[in-house]
PDB file of N, CA and C in Angstrom:
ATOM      1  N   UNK A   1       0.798  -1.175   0.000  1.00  0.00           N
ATOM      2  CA  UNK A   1       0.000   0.000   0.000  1.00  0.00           C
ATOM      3  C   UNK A   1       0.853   1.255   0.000  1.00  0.00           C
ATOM      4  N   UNK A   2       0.166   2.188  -0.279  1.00  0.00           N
ATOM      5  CA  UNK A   2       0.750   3.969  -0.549  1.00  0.00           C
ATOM      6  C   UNK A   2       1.041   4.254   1.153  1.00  0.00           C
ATOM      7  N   UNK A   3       2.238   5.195   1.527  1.00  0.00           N
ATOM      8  CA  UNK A   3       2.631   5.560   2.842  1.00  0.00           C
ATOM      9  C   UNK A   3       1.951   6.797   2.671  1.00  0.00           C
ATOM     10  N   UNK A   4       1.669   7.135   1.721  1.00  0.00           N
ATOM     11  CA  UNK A   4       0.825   9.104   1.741  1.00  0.00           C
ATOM     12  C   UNK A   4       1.626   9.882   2.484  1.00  0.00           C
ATOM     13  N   UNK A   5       2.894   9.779   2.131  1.00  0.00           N
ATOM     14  CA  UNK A   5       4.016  10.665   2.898  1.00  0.00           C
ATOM     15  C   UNK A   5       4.317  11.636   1.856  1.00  0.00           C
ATOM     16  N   UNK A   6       4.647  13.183   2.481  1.00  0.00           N
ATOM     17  CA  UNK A   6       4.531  14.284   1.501  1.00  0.00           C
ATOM     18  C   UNK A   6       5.533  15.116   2.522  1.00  0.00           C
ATOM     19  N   UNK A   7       6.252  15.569   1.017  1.00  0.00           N
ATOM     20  CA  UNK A   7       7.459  16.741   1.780  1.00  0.00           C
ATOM     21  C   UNK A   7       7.235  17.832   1.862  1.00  0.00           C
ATOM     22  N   UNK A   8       7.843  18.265   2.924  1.00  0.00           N
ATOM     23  CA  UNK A   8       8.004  19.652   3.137  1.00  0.00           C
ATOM     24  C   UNK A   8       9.065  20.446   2.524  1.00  0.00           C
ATOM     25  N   UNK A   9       9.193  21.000   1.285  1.00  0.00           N
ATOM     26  CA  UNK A   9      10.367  21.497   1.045  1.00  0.00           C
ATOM     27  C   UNK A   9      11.445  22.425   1.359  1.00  0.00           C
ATOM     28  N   UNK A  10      10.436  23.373   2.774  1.00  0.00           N
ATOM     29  CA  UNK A  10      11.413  24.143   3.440  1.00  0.00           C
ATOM     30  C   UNK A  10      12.160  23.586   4.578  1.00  0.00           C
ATOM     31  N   UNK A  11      11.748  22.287   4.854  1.00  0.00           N
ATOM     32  CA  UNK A  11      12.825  21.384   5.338  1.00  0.00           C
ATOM     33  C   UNK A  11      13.277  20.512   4.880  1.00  0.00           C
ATOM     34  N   UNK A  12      13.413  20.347   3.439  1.00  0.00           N
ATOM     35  CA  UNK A  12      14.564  19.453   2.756  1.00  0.00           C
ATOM     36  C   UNK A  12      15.535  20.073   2.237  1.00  0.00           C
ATOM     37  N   UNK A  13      17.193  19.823   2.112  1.00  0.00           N
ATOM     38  CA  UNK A  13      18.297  20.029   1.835  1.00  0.00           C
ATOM     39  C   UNK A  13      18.801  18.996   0.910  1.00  0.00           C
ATOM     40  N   UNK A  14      19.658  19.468  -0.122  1.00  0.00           N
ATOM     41  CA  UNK A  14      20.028  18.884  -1.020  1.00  0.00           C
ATOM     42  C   UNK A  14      21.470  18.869  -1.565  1.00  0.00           C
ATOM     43  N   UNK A  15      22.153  17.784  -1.829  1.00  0.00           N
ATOM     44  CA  UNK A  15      23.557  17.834  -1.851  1.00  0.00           C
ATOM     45  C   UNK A  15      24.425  18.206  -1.035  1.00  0.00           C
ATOM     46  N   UNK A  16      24.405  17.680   0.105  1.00  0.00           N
ATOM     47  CA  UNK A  16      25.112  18.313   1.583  1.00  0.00           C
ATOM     48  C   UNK A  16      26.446  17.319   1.780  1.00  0.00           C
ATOM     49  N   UNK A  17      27.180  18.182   2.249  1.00  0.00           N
ATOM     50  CA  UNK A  17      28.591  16.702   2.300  1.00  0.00           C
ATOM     51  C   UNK A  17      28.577  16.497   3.989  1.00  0.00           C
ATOM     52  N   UNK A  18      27.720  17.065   4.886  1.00  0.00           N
ATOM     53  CA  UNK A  18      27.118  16.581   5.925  1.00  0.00           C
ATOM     54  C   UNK A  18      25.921  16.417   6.547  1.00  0.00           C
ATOM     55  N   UNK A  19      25.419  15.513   7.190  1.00  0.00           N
ATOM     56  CA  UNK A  19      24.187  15.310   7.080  1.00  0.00           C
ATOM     57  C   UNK A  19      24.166  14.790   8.662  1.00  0.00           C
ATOM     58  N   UNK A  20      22.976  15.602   9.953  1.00  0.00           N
ATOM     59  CA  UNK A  20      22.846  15.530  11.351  1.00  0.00           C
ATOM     60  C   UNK A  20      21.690  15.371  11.486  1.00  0.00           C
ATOM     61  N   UNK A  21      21.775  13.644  11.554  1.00  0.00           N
ATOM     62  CA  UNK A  21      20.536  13.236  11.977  1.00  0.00           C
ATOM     63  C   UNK A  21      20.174  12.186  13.542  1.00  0.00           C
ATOM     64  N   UNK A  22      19.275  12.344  14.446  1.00  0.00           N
ATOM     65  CA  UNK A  22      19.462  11.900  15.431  1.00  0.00           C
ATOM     66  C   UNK A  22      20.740  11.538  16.159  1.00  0.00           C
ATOM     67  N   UNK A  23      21.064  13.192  16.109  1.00  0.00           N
ATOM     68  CA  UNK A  23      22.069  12.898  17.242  1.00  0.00           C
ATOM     69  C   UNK A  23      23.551  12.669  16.665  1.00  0.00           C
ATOM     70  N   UNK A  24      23.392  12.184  15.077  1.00  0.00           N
ATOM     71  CA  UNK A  24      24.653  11.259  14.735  1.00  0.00           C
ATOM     72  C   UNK A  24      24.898  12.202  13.328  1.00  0.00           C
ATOM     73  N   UNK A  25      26.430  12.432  13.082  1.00  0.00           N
ATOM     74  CA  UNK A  25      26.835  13.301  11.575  1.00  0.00           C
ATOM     75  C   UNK A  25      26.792  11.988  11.074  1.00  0.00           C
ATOM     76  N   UNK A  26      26.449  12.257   9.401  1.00  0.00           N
ATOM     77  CA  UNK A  26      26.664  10.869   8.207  1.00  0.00           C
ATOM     78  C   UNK A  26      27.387  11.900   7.170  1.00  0.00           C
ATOM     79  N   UNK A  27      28.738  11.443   7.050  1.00  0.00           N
ATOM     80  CA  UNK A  27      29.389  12.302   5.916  1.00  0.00           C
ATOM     81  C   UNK A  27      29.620  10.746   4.985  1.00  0.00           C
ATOM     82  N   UNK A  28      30.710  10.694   3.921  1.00  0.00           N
ATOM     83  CA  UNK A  28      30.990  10.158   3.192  1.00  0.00           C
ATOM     84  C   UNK A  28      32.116   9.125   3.911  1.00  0.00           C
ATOM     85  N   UNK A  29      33.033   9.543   5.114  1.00  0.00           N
ATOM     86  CA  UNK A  29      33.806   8.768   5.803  1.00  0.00           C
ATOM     87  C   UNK A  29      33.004   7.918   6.751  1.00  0.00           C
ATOM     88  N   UNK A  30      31.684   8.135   6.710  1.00  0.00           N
ATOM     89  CA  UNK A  30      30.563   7.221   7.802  1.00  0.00           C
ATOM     90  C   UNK A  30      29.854   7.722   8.611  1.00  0.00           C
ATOM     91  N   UNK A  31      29.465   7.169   9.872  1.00  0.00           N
ATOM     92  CA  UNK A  31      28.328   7.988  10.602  1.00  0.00           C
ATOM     93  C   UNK A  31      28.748   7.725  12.221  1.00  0.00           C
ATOM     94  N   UNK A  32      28.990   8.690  13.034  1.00  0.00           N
ATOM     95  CA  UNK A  32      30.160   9.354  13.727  1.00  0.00           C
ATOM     96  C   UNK A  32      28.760  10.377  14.676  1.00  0.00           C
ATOM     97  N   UNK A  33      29.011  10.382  16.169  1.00  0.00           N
ATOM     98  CA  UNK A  33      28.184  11.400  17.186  1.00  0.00           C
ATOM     99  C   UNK A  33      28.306  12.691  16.424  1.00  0.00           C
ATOM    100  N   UNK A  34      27.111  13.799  16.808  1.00  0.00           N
ATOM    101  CA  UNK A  34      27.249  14.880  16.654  1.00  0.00           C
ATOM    102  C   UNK A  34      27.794  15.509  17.963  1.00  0.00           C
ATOM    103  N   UNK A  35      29.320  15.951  17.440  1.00  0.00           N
ATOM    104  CA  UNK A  35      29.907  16.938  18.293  1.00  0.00           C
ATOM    105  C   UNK A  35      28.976  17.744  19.423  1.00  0.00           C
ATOM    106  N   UNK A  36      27.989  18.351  18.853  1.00  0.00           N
ATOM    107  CA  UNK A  36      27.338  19.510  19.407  1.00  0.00           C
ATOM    108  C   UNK A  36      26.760  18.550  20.851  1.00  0.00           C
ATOM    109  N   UNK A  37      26.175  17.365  20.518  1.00  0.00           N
ATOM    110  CA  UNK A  37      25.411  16.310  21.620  1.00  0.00           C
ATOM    111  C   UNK A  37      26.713  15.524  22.526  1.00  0.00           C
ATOM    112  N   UNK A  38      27.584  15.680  21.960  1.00  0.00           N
ATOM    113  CA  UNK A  38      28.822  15.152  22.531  1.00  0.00           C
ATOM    114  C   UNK A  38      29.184  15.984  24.033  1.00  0.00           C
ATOM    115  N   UNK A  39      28.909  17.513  23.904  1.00  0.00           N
ATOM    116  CA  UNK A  39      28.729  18.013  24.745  1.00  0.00           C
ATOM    117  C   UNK A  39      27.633  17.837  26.003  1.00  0.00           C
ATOM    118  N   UNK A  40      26.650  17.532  25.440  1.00  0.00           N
ATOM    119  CA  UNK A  40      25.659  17.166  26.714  1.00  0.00           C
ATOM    120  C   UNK A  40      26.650  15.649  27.738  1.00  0.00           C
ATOM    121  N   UNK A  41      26.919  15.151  26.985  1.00  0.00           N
ATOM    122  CA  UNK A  41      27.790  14.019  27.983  1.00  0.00           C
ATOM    123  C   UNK A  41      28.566  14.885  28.250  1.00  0.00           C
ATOM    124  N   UNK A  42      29.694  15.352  28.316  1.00  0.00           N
ATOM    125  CA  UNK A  42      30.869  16.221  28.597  1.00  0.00           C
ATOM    126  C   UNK A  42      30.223  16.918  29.629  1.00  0.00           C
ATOM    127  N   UNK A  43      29.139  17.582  29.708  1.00  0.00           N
ATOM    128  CA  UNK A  43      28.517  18.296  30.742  1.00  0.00           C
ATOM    129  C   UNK A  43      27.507  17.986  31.939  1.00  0.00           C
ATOM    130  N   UNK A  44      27.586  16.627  31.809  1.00  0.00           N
ATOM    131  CA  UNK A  44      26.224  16.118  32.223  1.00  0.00           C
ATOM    132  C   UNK A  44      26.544  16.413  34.066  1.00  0.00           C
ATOM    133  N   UNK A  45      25.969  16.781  34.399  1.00  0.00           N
ATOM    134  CA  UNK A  45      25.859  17.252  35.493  1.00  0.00           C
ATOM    135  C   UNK A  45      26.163  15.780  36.761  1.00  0.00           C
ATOM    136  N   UNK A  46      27.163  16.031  37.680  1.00  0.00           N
ATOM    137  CA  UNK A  46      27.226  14.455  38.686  1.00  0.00           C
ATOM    138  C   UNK A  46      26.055  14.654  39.615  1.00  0.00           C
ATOM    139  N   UNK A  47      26.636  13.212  39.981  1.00  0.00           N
ATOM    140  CA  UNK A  47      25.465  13.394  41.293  1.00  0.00           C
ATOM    141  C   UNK A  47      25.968  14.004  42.522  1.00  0.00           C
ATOM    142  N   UNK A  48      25.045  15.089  42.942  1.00  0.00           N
ATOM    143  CA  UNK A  48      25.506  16.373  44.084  1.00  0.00           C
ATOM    144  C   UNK A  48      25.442  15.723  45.523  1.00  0.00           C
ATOM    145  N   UNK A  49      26.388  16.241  46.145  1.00  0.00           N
ATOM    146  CA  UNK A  49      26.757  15.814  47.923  1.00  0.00           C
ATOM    147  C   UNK A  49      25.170  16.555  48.173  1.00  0.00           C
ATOM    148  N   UNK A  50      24.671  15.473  48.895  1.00  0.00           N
ATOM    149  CA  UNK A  50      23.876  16.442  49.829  1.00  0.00           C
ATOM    150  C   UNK A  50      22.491  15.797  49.208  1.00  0.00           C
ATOM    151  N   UNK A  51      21.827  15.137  47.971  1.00  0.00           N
ATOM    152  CA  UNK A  51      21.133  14.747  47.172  1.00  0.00           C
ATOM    153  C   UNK A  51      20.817  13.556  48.116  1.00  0.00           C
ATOM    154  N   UNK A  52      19.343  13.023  47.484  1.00  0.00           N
ATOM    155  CA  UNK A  52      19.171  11.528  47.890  1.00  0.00           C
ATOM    156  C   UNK A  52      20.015  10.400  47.589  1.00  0.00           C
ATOM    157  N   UNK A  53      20.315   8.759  47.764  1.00  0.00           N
ATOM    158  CA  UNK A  53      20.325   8.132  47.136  1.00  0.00           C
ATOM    159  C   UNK A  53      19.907   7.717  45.931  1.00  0.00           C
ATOM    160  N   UNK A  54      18.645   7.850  46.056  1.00  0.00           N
ATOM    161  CA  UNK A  54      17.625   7.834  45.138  1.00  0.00           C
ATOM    162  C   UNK A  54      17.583   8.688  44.200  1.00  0.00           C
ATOM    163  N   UNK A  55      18.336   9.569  44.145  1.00  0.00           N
ATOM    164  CA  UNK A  55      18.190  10.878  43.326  1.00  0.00           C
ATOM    165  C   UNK A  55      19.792  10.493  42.629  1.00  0.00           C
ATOM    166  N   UNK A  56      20.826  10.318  43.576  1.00  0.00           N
ATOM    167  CA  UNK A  56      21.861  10.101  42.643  1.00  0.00           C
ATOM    168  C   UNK A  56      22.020   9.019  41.970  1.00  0.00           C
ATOM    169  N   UNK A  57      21.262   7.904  42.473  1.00  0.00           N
ATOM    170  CA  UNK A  57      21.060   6.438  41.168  1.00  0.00           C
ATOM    171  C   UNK A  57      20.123   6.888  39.885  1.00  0.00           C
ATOM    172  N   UNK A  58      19.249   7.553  40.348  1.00  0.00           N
ATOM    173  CA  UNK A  58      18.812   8.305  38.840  1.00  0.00           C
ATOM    174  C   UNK A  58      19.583   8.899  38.298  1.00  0.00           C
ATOM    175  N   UNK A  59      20.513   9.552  38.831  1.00  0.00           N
ATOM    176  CA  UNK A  59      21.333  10.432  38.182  1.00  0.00           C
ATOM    177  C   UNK A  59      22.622   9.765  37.001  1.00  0.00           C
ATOM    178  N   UNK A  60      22.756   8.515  37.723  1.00  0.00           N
ATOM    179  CA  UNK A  60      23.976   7.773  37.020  1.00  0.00           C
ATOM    180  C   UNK A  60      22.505   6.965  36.041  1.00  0.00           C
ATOM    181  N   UNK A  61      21.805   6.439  36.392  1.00  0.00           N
ATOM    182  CA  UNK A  61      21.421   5.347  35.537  1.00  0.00           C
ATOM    183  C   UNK A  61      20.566   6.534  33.839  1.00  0.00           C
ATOM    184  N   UNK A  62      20.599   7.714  34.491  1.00  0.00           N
ATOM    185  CA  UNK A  62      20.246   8.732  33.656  1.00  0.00           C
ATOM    186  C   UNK A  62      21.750   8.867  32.175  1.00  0.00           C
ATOM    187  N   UNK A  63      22.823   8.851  32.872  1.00  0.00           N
ATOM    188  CA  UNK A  63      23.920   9.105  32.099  1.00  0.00           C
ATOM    189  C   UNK A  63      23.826   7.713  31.582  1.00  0.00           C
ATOM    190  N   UNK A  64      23.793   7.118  32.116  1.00  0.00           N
ATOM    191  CA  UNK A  64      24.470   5.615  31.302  1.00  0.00           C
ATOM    192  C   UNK A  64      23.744   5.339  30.315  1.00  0.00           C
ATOM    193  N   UNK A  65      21.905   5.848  29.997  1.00  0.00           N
ATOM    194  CA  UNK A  65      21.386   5.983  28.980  1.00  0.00           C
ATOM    195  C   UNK A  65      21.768   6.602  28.133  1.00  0.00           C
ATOM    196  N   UNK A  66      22.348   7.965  28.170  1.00  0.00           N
ATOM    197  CA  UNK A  66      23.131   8.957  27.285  1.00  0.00           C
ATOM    198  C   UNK A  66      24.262   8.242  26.762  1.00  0.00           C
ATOM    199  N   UNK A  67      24.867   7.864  27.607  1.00  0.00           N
ATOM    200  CA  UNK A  67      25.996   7.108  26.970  1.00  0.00           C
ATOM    201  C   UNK A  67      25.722   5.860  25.691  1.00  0.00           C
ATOM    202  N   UNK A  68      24.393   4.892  26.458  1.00  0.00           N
ATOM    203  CA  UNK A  68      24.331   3.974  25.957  1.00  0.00           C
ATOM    204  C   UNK A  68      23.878   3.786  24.520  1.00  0.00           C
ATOM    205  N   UNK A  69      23.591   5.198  24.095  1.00  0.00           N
ATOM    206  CA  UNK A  69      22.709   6.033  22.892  1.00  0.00           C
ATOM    207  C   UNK A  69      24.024   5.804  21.886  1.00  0.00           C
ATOM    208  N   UNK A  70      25.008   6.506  22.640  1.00  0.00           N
ATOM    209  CA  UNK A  70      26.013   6.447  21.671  1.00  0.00           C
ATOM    210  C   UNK A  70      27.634   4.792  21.950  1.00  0.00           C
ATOM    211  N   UNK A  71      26.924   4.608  22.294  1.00  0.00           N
ATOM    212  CA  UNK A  71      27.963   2.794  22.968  1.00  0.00           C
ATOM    213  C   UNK A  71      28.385   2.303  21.425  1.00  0.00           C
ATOM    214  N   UNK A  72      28.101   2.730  20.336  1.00  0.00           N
ATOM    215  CA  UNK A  72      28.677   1.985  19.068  1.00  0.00           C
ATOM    216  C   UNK A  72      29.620   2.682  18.483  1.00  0.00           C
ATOM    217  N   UNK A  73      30.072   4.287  19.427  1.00  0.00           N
ATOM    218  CA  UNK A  73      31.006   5.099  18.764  1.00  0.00           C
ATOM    219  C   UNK A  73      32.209   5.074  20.018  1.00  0.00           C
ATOM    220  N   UNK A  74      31.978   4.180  20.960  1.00  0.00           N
ATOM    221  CA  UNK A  74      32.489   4.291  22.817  1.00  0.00           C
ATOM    222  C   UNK A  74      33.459   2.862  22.712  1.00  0.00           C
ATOM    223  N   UNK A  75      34.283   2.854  22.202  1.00  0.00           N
ATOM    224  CA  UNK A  75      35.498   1.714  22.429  1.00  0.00           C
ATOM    225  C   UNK A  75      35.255   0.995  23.872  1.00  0.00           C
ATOM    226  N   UNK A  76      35.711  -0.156  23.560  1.00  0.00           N
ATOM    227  CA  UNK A  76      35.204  -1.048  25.074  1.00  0.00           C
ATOM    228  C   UNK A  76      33.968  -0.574  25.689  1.00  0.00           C
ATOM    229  N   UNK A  77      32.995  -0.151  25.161  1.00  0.00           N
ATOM    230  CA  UNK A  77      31.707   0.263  25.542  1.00  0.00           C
ATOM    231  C   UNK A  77      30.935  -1.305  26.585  1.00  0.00           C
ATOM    232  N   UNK A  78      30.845  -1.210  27.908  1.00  0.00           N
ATOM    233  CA  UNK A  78      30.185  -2.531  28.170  1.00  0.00           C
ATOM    234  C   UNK A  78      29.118  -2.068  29.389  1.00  0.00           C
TER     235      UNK A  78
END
Protein backbone atom coordinates (compact mmCIF):
# COMPACT_ATOMS: atom_id res chain seq x y z
CA UNK A 1 0.00 0.00 0.00
CA UNK A 2 0.75 3.97 -0.55
CA UNK A 3 2.63 5.56 2.84
CA UNK A 4 0.82 9.10 1.74
CA UNK A 5 4.02 10.66 2.90
CA UNK A 6 4.53 14.28 1.50
CA UNK A 7 7.46 16.74 1.78
CA UNK A 8 8.00 19.65 3.14
CA UNK A 9 10.37 21.50 1.04
CA UNK A 10 11.41 24.14 3.44
CA UNK A 11 12.82 21.38 5.34
CA UNK A 12 14.56 19.45 2.76
CA UNK A 13 18.30 20.03 1.83
CA UNK A 14 20.03 18.88 -1.02
CA UNK A 15 23.56 17.83 -1.85
CA UNK A 16 25.11 18.31 1.58
CA UNK A 17 28.59 16.70 2.30
CA UNK A 18 27.12 16.58 5.93
CA UNK A 19 24.19 15.31 7.08
CA UNK A 20 22.85 15.53 11.35
CA UNK A 21 20.54 13.24 11.98
CA UNK A 22 19.46 11.90 15.43
CA UNK A 23 22.07 12.90 17.24
CA UNK A 24 24.65 11.26 14.73
CA UNK A 25 26.83 13.30 11.58
CA UNK A 26 26.66 10.87 8.21
CA UNK A 27 29.39 12.30 5.92
CA UNK A 28 30.99 10.16 3.19
CA UNK A 29 33.81 8.77 5.80
CA UNK A 30 30.56 7.22 7.80
CA UNK A 31 28.33 7.99 10.60
CA UNK A 32 30.16 9.35 13.73
CA UNK A 33 28.18 11.40 17.19
CA UNK A 34 27.25 14.88 16.65
CA UNK A 35 29.91 16.94 18.29
CA UNK A 36 27.34 19.51 19.41
CA UNK A 37 25.41 16.31 21.62
CA UNK A 38 28.82 15.15 22.53
CA UNK A 39 28.73 18.01 24.75
CA UNK A 40 25.66 17.17 26.71
CA UNK A 41 27.79 14.02 27.98
CA UNK A 42 30.87 16.22 28.60
CA UNK A 43 28.52 18.30 30.74
CA UNK A 44 26.22 16.12 32.22
CA UNK A 45 25.86 17.25 35.49
CA UNK A 46 27.23 14.45 38.69
CA UNK A 47 25.46 13.39 41.29
CA UNK A 48 25.51 16.37 44.08
CA UNK A 49 26.76 15.81 47.92
CA UNK A 50 23.88 16.44 49.83
CA UNK A 51 21.13 14.75 47.17
CA UNK A 52 19.17 11.53 47.89
CA UNK A 53 20.33 8.13 47.14
CA UNK A 54 17.62 7.83 45.14
CA UNK A 55 18.19 10.88 43.33
CA UNK A 56 21.86 10.10 42.64
CA UNK A 57 21.06 6.44 41.17
CA UNK A 58 18.81 8.31 38.84
CA UNK A 59 21.33 10.43 38.18
CA UNK A 60 23.98 7.77 37.02
CA UNK A 61 21.42 5.35 35.54
CA UNK A 62 20.25 8.73 33.66
CA UNK A 63 23.92 9.11 32.10
CA UNK A 64 24.47 5.62 31.30
CA UNK A 65 21.39 5.98 28.98
CA UNK A 66 23.13 8.96 27.28
CA UNK A 67 26.00 7.11 26.97
CA UNK A 68 24.33 3.97 25.96
CA UNK A 69 22.71 6.03 22.89
CA UNK A 70 26.01 6.45 21.67
CA UNK A 71 27.96 2.79 22.97
CA UNK A 72 28.68 1.98 19.07
CA UNK A 73 31.01 5.10 18.76
CA UNK A 74 32.49 4.29 22.82
CA UNK A 75 35.50 1.71 22.43
CA UNK A 76 35.20 -1.05 25.07
CA UNK A 77 31.71 0.26 25.54
CA UNK A 78 30.18 -2.53 28.17
Amino acid sequence: GKANLKLKWSKCSFAKNILKVLGHVVTKEGVGPDPEKLEVVENFPSPAVGHSTANKVKRVQSFLGLCSYYRRHIQNFA
